[in-house]
C-alpha atoms as a PDB file:
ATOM      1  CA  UNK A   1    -134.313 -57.115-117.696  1.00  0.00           C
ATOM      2  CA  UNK A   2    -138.024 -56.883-116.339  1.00  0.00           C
ATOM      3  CA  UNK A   3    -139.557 -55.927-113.765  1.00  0.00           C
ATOM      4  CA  UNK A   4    -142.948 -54.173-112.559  1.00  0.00           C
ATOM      5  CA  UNK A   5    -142.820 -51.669-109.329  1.00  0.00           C
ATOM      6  CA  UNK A   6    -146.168 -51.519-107.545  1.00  0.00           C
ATOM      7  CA  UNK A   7    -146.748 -49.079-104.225  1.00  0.00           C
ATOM      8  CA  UNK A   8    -148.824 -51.116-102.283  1.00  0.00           C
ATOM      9  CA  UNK A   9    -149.100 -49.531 -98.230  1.00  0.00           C
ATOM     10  CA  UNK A  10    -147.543 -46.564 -97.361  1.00  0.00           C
ATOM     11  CA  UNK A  11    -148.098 -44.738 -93.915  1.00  0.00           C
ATOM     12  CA  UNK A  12    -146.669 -44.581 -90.631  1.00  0.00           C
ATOM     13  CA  UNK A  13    -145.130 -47.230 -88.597  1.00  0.00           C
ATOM     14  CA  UNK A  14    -146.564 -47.023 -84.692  1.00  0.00           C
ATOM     15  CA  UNK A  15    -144.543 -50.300 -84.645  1.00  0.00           C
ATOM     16  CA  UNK A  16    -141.146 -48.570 -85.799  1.00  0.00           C
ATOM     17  CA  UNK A  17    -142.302 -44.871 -85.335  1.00  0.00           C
ATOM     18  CA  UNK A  18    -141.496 -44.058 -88.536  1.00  0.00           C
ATOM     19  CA  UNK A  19    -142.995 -43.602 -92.150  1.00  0.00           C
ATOM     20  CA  UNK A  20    -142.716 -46.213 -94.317  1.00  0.00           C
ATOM     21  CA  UNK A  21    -143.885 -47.519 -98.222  1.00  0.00           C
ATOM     22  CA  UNK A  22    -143.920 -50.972 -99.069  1.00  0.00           C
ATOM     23  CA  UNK A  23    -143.015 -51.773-102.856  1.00  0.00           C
ATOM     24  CA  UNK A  24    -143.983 -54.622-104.676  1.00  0.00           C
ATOM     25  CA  UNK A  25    -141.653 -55.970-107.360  1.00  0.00           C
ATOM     26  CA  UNK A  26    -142.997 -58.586-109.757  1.00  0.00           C
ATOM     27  CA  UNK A  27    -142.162 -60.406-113.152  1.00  0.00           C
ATOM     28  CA  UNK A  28    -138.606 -61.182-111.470  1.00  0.00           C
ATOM     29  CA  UNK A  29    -136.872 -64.400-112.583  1.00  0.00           C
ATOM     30  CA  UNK A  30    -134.870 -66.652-109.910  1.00  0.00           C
ATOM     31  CA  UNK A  31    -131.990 -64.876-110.697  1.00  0.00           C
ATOM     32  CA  UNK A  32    -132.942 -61.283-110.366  1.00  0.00           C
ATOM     33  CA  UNK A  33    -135.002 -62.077-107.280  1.00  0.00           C
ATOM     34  CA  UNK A  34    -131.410 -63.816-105.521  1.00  0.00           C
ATOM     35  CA  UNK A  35    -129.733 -60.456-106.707  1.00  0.00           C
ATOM     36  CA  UNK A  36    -132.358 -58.268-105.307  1.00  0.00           C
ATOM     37  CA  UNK A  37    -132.700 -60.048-101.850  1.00  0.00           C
ATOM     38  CA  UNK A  38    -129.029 -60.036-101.337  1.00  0.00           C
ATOM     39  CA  UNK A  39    -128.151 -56.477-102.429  1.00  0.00           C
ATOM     40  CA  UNK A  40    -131.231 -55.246-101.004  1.00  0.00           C
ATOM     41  CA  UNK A  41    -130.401 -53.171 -97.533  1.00  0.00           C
ATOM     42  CA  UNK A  42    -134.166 -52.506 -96.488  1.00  0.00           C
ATOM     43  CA  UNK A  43    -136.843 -54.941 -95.303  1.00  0.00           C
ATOM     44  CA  UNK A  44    -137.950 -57.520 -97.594  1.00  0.00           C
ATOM     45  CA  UNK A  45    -139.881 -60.304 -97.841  1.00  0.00           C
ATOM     46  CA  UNK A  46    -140.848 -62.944-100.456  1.00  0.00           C
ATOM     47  CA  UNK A  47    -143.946 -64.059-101.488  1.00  0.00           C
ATOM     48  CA  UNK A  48    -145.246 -66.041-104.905  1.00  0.00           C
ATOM     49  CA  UNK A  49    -142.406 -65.220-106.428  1.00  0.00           C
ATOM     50  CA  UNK A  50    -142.786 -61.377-105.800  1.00  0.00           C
ATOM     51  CA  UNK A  51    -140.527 -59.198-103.503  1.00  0.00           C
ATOM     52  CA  UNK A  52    -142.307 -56.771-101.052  1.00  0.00           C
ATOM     53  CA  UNK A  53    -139.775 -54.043 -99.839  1.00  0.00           C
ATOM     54  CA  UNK A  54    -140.562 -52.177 -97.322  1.00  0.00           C
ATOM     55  CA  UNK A  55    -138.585 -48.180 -97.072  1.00  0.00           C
ATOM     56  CA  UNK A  56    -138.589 -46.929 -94.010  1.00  0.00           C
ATOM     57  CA  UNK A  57    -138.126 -43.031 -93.856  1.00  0.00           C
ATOM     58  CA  UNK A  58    -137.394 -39.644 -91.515  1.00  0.00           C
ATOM     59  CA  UNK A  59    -140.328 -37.824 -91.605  1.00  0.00           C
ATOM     60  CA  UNK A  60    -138.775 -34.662 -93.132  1.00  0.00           C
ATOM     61  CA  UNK A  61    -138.266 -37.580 -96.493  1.00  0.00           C
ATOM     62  CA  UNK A  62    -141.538 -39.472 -96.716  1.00  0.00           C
ATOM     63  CA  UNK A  63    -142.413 -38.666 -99.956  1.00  0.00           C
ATOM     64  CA  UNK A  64    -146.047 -38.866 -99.562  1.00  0.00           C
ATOM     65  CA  UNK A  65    -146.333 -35.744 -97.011  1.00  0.00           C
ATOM     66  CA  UNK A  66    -145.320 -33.421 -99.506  1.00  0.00           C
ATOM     67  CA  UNK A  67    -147.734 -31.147-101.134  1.00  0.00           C
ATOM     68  CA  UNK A  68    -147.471 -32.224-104.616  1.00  0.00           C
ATOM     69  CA  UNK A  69    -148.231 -35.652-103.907  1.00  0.00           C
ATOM     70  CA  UNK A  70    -151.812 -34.624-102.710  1.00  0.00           C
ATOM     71  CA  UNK A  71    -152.765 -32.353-105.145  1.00  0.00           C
ATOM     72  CA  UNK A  72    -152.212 -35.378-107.823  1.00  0.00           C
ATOM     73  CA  UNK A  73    -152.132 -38.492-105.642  1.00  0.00           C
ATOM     74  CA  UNK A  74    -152.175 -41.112-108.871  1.00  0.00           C
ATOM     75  CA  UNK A  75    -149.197 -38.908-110.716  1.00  0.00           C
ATOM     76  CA  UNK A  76    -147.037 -38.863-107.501  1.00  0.00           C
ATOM     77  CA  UNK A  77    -147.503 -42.639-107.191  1.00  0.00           C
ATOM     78  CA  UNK A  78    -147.102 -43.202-110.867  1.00  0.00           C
ATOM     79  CA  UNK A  79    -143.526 -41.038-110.433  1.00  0.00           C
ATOM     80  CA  UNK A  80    -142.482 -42.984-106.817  1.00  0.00           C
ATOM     81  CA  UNK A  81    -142.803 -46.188-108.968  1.00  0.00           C
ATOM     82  CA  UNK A  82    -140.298 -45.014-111.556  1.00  0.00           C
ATOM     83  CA  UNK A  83    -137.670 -43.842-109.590  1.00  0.00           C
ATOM     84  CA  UNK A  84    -137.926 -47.021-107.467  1.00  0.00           C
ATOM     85  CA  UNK A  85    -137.568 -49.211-110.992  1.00  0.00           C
ATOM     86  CA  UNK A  86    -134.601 -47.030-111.873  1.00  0.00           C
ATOM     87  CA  UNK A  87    -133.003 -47.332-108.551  1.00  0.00           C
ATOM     88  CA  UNK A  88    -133.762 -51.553-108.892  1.00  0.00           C
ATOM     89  CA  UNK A  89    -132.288 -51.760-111.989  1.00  0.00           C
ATOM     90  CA  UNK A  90    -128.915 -49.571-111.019  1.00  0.00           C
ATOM     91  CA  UNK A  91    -128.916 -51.961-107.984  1.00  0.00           C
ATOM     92  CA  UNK A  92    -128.973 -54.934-110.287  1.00  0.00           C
ATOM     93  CA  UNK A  93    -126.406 -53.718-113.045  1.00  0.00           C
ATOM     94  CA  UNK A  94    -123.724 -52.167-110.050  1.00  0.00           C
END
């Protein structure tokens, strides 16, 4: 399986009142992409063959209001996008 996690927007909602980070989740085939869309429980939405998920969080769990994740901005991001492929592909094989 293969698939590439990108953080593309992450902030705060005025709209929902609430921190969110959109995902973007590429090189998906038809398959994978059904899978994802159905077993998905957040906000998604398709486009060019790429799935944008959008997490919406309390503020107490954004992740990007912690310390760590402005003292090395690029790491932190780097380490959000690995633990969102690993929770994708534990999605996809449940």
């Amino acid at each position: 399986m293969r698939l590439k996690v990108k953080i593309r927007e992450h902030g705060y909602s005025d709209e929902y009142e609430s921190y969110y980070v959109t995902y973007q989740v590429s090189d998906l085939d038809k398959d994978t992409l059904e899978k994802l869309k159905e077993r998905l429980e957040d906000p998604v939405m398709v486009k060019c063959d790429d799935l944008f998920l959008t997490v919406y969080f309390d503020d107490e769990f954004y992740p990007f209001q912690s310390d760590e994740s402005k003292r090395n901005p690029a790491d932190f991001q780097a380490r959000e996008e690995l633990e969102m492929t690993a929770y994708l592909v534990d999605l996809l094989e449940g």
